[in-house]
N, C-alpha and C. Protein backbone atom coordinates (compact mmCIF):
# COMPACT_ATOMS: atom_id res chain seq x y z
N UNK A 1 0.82 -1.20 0.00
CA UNK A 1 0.00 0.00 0.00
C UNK A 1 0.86 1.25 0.00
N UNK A 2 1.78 1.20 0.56
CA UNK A 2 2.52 2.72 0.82
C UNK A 2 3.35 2.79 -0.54
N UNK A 3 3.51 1.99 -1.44
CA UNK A 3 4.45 2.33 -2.95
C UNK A 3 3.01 2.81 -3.67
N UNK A 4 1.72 2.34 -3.33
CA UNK A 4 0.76 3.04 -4.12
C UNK A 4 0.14 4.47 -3.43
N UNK A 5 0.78 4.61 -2.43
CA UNK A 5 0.50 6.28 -1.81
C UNK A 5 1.51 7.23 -2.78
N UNK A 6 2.45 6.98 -2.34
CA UNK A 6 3.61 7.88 -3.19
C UNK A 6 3.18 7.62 -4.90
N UNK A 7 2.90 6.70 -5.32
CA UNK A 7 2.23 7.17 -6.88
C UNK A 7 1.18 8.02 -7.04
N UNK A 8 0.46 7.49 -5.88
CA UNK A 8 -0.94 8.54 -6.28
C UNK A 8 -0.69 10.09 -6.56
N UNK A 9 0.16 10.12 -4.98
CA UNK A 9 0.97 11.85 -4.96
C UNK A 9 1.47 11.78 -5.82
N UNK A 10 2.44 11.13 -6.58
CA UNK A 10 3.19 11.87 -7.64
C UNK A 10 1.67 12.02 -9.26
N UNK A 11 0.99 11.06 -9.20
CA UNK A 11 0.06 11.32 -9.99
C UNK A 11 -0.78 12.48 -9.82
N UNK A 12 -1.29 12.78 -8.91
CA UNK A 12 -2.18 13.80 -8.64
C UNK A 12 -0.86 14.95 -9.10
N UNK A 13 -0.30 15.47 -8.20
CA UNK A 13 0.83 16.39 -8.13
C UNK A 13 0.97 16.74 -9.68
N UNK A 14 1.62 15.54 -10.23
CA UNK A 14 2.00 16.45 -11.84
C UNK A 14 0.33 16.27 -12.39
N UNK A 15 -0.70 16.01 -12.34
CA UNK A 15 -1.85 15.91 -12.98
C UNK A 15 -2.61 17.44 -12.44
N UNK A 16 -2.50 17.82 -11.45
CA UNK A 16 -3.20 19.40 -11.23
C UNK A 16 -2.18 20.13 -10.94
N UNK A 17 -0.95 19.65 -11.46
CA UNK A 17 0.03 21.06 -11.68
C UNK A 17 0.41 21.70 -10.11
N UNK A 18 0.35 20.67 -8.82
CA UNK A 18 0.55 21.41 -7.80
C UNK A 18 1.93 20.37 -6.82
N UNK A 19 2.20 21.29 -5.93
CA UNK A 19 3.53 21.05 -5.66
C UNK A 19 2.85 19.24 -4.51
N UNK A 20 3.89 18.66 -4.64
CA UNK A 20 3.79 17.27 -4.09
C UNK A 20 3.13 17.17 -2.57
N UNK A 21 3.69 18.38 -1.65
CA UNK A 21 3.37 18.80 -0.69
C UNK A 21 2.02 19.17 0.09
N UNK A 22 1.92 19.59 -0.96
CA UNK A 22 0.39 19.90 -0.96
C UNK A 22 -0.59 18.49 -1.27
N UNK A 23 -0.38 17.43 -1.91
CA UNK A 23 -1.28 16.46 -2.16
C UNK A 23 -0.97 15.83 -0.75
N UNK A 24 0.80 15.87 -0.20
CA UNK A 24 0.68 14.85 0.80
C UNK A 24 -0.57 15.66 2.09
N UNK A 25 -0.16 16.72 2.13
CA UNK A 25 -1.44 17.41 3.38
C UNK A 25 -2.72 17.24 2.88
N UNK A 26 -3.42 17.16 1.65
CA UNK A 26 -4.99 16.57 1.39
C UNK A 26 -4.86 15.57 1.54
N UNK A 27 -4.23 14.47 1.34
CA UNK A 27 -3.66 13.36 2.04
C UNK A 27 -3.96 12.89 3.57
N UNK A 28 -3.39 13.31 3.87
CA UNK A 28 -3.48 13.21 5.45
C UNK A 28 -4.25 14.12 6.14
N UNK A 29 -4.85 14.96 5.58
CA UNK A 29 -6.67 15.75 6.30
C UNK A 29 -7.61 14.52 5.65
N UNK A 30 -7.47 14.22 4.33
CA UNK A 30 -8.30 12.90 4.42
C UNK A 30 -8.49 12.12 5.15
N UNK A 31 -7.13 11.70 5.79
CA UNK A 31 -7.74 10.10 5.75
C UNK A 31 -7.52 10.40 7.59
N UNK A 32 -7.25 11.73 8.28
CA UNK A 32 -7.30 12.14 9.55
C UNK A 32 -9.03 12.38 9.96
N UNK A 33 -9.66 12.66 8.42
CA UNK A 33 -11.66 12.60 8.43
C UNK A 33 -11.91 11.13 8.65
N UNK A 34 -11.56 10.49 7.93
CA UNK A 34 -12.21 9.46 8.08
C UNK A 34 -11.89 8.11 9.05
N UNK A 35 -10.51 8.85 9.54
CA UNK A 35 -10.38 8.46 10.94
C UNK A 35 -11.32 8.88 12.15
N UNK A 36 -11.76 9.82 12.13
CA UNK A 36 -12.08 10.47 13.32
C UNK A 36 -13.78 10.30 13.25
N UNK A 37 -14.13 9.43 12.02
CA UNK A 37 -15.34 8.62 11.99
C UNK A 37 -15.81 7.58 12.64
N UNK A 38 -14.80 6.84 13.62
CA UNK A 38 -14.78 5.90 14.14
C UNK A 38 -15.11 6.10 15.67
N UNK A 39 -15.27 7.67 15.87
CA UNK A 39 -15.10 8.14 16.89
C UNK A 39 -17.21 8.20 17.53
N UNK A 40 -17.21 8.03 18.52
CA UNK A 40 -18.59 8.74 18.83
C UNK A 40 -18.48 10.86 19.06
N UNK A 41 -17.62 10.92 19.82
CA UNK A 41 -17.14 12.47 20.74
C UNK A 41 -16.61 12.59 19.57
N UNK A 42 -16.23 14.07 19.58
CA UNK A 42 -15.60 15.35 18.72
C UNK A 42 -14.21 14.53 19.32
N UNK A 43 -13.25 14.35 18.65
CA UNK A 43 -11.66 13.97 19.25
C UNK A 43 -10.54 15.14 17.32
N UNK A 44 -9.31 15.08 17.94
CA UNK A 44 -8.54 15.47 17.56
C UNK A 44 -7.51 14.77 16.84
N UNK A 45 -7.07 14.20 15.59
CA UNK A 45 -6.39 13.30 15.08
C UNK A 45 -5.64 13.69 14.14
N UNK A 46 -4.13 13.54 14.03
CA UNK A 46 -3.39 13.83 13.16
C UNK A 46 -3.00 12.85 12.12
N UNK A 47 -2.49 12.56 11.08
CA UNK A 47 -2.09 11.70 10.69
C UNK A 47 -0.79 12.07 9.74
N UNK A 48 0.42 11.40 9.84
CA UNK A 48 1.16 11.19 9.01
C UNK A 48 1.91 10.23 8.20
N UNK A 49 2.08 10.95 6.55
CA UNK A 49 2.84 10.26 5.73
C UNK A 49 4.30 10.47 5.77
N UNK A 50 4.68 9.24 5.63
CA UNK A 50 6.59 9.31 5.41
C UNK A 50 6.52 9.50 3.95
N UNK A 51 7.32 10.69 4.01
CA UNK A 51 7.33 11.20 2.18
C UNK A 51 8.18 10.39 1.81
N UNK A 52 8.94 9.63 1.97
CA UNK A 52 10.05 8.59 1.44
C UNK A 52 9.30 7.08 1.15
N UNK A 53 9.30 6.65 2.34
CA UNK A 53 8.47 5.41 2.38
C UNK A 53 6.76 5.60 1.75
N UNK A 54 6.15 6.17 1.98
CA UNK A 54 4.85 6.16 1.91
C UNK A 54 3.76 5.85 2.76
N UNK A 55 4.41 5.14 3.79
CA UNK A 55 3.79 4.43 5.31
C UNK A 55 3.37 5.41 6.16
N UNK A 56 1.92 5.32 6.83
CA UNK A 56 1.49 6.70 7.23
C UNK A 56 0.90 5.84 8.73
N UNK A 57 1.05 7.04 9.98
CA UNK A 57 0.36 6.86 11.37
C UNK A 57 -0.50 7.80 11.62
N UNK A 58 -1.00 7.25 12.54
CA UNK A 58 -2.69 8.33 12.87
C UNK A 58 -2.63 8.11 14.13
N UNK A 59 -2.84 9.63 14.51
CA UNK A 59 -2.32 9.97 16.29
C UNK A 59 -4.01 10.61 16.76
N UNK A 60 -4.51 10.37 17.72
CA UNK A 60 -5.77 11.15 18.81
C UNK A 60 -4.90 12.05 19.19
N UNK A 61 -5.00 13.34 19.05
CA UNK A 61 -4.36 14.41 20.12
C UNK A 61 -5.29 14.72 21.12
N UNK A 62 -4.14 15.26 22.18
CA UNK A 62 -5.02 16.27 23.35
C UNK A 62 -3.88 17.27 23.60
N UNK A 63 -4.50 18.79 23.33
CA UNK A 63 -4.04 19.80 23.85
C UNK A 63 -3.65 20.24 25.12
N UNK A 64 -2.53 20.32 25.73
CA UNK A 64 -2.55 20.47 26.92
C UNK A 64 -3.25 22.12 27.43
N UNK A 65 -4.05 22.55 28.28
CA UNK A 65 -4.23 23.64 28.55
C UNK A 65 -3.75 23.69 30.08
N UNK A 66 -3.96 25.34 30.71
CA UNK A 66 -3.41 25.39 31.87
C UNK A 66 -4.71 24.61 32.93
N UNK A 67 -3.97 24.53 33.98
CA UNK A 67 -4.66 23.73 35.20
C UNK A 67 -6.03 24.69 35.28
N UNK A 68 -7.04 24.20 35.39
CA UNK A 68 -8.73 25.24 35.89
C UNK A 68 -9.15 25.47 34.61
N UNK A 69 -9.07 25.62 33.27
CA UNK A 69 -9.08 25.89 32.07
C UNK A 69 -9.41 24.60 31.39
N UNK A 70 -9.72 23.68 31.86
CA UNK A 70 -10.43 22.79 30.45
C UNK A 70 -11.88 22.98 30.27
N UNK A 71 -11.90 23.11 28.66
CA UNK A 71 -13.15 23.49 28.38
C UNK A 71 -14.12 22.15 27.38
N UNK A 72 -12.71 20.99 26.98
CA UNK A 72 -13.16 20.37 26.55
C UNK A 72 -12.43 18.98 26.36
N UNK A 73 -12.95 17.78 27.58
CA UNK A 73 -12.07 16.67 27.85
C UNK A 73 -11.58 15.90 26.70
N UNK A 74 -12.59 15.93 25.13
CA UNK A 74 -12.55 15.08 24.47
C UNK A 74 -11.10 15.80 24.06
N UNK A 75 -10.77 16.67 23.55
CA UNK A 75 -9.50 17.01 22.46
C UNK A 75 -8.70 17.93 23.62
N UNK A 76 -8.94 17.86 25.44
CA UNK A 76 -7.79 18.70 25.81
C UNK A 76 -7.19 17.94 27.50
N UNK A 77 -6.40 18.92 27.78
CA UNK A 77 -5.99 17.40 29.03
C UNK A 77 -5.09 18.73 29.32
N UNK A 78 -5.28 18.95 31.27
CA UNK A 78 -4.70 19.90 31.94
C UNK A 78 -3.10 19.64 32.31
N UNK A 79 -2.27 20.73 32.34
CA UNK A 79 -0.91 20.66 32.82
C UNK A 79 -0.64 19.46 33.41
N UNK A 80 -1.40 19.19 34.61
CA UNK A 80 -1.03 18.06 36.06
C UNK A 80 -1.14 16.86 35.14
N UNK A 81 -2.15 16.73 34.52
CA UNK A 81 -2.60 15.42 34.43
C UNK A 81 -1.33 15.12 33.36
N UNK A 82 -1.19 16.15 32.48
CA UNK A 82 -0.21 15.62 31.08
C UNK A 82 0.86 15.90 32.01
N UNK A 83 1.54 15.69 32.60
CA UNK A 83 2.73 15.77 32.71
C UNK A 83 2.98 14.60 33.66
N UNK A 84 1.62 14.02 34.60
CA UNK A 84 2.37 12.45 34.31
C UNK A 84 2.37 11.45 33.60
N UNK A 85 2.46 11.69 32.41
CA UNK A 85 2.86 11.21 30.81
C UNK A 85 4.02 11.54 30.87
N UNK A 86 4.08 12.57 30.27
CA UNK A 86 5.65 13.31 29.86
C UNK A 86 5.61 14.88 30.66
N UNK A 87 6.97 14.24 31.29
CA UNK A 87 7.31 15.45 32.65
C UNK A 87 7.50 16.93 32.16
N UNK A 88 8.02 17.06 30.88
CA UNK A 88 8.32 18.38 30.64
C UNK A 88 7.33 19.42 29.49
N UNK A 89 6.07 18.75 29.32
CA UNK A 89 5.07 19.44 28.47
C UNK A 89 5.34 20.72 29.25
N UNK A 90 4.38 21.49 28.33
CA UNK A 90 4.27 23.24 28.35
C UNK A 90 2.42 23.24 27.60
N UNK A 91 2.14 24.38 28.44
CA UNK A 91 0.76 24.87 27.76
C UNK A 91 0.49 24.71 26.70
N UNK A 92 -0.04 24.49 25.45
CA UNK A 92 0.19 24.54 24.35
C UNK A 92 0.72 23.15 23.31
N UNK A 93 1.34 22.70 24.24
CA UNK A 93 1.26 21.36 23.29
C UNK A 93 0.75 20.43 23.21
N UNK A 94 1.00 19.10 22.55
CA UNK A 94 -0.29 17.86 22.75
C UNK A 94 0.80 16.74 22.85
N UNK A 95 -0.61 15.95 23.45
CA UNK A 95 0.12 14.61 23.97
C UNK A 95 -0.58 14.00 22.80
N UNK A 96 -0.33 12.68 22.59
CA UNK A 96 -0.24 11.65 21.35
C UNK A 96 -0.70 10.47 22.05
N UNK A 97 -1.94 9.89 20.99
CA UNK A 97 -1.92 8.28 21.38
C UNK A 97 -2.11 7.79 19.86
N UNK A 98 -1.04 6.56 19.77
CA UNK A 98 -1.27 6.15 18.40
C UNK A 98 -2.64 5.28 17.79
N UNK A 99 -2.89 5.47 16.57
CA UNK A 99 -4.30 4.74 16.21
C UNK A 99 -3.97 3.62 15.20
N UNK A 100 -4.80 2.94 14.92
CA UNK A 100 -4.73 2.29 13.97
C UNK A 100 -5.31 3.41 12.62
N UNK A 101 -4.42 3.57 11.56
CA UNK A 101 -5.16 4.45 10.94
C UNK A 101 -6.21 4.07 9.52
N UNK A 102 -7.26 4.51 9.52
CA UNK A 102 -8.19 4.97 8.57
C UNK A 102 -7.48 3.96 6.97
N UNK A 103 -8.25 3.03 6.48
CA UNK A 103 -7.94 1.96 5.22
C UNK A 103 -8.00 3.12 4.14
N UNK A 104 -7.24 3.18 2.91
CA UNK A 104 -7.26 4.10 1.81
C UNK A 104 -7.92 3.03 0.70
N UNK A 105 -8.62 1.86 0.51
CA UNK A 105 -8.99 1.06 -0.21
C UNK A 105 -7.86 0.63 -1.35
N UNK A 106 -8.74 0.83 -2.60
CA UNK A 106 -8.30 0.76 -3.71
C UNK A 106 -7.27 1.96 -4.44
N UNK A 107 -6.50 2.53 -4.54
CA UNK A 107 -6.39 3.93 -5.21
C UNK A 107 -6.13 4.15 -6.71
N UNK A 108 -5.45 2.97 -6.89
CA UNK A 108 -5.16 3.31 -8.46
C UNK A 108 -6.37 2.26 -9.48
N UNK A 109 -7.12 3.25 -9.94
CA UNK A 109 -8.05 2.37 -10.72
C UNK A 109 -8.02 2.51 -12.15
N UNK A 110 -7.85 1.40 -12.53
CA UNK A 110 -7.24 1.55 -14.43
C UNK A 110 -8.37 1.78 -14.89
N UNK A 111 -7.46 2.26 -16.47
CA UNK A 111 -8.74 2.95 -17.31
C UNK A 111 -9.18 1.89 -18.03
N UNK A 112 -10.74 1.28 -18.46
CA UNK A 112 -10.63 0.43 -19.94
C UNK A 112 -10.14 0.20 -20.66
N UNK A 113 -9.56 -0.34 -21.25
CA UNK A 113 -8.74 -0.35 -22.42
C UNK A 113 -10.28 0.04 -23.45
N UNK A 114 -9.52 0.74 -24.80
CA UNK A 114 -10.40 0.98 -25.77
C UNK A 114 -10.40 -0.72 -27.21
């Protein structure tokens, strides 16, 4: 599957004339939607492609906010609590849990022959 990610990008890419970069980020807002379908709650999910390999992970985030300030458990998680995870977070960043990510099916579908 991941030698047919990197074709697609390079197909799309030279086919609408846009830089490779850009297909890999519609890329991975895709398939970060149809991850986050699996979900019941509003949650937060990143996903990435290895531009080399083609092999992609899909992360649940939570925002850390300050202590008294959560406004929303599904996508955020206070100072105290994130930091007995990882001791040295700061306001502002997110903690990570890995997913199984979101199937891309089929992608390359041939044309008829005439």
């Amino acid at each position: 599957m991941s030698r047919e990610v990197l074709l697609l990008v390079d197909a799309l890419a030279r086919e609408k004339n846009v830089a490779r970069e850009v297909v890999f980020g519609a890329l991975e807002s895709a398939l970060a939607s149809a991850t986050k379908k699996r979900f019941k709650e509003e949650v937060d999910v990143r996903v990435a492609i290895d531009r080399m390999s083609g092999d992609y992970e899909a992360f649940r985030r939570w925002q850390v906010v300050p202590d008294g300030e959560l406004e929303d458990h599904d996508v955020q998680i206070i100072l105290t609590e994130a930091r007995k995870q990882i001791a040295d977070l700061q306001v502002g960043d997110f903690i990570e849990e890995e997913l199984e990510p979101a199937e891309l099916g089929p992608l390359v579908r041939r044309q008829p022959s005439r």
